[in-house]
C-alpha atoms as a PDB file:
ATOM      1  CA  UNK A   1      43.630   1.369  25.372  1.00  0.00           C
ATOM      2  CA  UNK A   2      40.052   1.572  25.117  1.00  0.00           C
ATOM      3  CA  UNK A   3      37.669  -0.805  27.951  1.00  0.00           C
ATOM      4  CA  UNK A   4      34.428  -1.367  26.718  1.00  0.00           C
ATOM      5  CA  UNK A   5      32.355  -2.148  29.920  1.00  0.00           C
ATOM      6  CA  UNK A   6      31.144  -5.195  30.788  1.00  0.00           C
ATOM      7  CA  UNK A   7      27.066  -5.396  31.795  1.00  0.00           C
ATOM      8  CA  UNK A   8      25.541  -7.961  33.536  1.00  0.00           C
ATOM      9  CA  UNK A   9      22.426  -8.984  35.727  1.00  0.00           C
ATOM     10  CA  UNK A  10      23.664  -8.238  38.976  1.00  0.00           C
ATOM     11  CA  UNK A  11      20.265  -9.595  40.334  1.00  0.00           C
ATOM     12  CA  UNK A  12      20.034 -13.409  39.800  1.00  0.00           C
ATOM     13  CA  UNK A  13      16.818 -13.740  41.265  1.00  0.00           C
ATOM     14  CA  UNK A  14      15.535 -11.709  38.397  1.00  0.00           C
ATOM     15  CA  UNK A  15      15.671 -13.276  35.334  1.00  0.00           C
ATOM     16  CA  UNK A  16      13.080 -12.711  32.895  1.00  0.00           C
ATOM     17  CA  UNK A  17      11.491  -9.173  32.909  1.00  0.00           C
ATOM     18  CA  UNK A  18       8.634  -7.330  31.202  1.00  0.00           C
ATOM     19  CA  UNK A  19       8.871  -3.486  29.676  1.00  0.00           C
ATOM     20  CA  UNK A  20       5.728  -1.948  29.775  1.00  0.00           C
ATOM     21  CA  UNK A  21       5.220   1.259  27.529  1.00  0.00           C
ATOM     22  CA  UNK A  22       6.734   4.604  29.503  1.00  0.00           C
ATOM     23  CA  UNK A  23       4.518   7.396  30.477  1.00  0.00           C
ATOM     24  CA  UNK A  24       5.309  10.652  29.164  1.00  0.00           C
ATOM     25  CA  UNK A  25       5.943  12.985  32.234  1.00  0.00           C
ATOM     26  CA  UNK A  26       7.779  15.398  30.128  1.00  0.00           C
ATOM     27  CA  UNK A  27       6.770  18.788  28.673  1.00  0.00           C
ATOM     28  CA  UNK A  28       6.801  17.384  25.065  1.00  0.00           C
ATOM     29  CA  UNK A  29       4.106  16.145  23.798  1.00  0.00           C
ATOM     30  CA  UNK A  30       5.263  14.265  21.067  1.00  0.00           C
ATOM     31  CA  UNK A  31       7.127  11.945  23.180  1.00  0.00           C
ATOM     32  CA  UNK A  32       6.735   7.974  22.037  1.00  0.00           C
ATOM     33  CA  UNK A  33       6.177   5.754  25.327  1.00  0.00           C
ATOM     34  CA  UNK A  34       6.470   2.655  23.269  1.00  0.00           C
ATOM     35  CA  UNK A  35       9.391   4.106  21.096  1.00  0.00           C
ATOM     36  CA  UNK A  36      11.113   4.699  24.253  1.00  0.00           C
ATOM     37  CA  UNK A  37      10.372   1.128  25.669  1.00  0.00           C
ATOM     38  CA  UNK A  38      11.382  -0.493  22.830  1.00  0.00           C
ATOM     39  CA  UNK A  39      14.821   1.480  22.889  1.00  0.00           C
ATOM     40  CA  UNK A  40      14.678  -0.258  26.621  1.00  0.00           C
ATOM     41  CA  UNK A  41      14.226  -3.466  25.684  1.00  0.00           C
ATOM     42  CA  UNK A  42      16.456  -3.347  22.712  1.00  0.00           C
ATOM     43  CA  UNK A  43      19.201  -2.548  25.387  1.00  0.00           C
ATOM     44  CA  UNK A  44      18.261  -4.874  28.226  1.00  0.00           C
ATOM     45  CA  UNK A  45      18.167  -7.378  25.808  1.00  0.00           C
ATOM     46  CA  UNK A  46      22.151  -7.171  25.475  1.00  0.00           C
ATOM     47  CA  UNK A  47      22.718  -7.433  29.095  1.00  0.00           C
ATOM     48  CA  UNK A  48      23.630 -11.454  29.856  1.00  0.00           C
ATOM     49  CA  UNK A  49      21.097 -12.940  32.237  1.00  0.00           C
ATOM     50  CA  UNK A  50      18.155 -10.797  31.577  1.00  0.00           C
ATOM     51  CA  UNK A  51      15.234 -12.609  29.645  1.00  0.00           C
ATOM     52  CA  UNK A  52      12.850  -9.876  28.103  1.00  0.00           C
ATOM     53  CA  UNK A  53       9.618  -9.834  27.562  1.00  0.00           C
ATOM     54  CA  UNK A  54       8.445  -7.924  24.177  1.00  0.00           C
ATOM     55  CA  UNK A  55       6.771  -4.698  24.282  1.00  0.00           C
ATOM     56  CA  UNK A  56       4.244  -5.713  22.637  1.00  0.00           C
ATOM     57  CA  UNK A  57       3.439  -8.564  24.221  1.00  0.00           C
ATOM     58  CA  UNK A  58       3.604  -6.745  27.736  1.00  0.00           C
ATOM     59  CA  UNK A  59       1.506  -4.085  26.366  1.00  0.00           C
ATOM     60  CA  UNK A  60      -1.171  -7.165  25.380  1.00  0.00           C
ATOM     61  CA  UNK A  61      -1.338  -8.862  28.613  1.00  0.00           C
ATOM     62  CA  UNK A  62      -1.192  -5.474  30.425  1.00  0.00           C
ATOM     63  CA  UNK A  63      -4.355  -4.744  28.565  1.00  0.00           C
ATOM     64  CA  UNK A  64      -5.973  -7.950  29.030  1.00  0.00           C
ATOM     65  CA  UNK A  65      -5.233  -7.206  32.967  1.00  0.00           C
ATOM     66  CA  UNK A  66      -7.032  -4.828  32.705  1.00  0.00           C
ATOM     67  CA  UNK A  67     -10.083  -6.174  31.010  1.00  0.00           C
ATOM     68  CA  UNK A  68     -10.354  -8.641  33.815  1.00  0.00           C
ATOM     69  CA  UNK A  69      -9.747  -6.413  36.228  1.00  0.00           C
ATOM     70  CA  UNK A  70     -11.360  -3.298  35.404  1.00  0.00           C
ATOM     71  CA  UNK A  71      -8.176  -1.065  36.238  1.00  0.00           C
ATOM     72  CA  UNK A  72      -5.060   0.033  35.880  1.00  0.00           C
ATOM     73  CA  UNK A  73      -2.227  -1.570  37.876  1.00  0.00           C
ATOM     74  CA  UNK A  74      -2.014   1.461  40.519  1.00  0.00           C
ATOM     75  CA  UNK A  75       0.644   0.018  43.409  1.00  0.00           C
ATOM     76  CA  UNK A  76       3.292  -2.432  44.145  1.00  0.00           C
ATOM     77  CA  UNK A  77       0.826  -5.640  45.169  1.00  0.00           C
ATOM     78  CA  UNK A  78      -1.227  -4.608  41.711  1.00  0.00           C
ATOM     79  CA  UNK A  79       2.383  -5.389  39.674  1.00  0.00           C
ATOM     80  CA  UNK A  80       3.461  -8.132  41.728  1.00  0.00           C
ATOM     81  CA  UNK A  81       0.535  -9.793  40.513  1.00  0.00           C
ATOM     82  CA  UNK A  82       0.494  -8.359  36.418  1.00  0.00           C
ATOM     83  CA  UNK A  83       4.534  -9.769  37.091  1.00  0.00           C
ATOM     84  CA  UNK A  84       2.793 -13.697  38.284  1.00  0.00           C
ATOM     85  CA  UNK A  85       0.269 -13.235  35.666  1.00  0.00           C
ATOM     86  CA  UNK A  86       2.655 -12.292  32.654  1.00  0.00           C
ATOM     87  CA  UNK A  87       5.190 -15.297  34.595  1.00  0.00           C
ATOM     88  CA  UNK A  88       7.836 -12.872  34.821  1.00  0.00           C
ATOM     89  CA  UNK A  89      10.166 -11.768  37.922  1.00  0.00           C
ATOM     90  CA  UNK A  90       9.436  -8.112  37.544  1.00  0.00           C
ATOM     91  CA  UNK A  91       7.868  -5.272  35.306  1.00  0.00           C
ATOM     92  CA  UNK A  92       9.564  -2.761  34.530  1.00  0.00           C
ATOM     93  CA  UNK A  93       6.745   0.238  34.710  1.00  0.00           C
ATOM     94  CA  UNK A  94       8.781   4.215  33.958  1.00  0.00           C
ATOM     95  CA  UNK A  95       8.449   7.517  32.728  1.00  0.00           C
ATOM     96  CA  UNK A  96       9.782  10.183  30.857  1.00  0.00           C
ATOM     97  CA  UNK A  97      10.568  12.925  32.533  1.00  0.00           C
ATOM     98  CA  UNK A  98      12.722  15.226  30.638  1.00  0.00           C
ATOM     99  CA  UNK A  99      13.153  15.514  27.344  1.00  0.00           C
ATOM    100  CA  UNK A 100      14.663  17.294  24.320  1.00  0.00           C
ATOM    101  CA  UNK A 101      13.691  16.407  20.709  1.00  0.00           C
ATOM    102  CA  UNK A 102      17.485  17.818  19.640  1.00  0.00           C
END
């Protein structure tokens, strides 16, 4: 018999979420930050009690941020307050680190 797993938010207190685009870390060049949030979001999107934010739309008000601000988002009291501004819980900010286009 074959058990699909189950998935769900296992943090209540955060509900809706943004994805911003991943930074490529890796020793490709060709990887696709925003190919590889979207594949995020697609997949957080599935998970029951998770809320998600568009890429797109994170990306947007991410860039607007930084218009006002001048910079980039650099530490944890910089996202808290992208997170209040965007009036989500959390951002979700990654990277690639590895990867292999086969």
């Amino acid at each position: 018999k074959i058990v699909e797993p189950q998935f769900h938010n296992p943090f209540p207190q955060i509900y809706r979420v943004a994805v911003l685009p991943f930074f490529n870390q890796s020793a490709e060049p060709t990887v696709d930050g925003d190919a590889v949030a979207m594949a995020y979001y697609n997949e957080l999107q599935t998970i029951p009690g998770f809320e998600v934010m568009p890429v797109g739309v994170a990306r947007q008000m991410l860039a607007a941020s930084v218009a006002v601000t001048g910079r980039e988002p650099r530490g944890g009291a910089d996202f808290q307050r992208l997170a209040q501004t965007m009036n989500v819980d959390a951002v979700l900010v990654d990277s690639v680190t590895e990867y292999s286009p086969y």
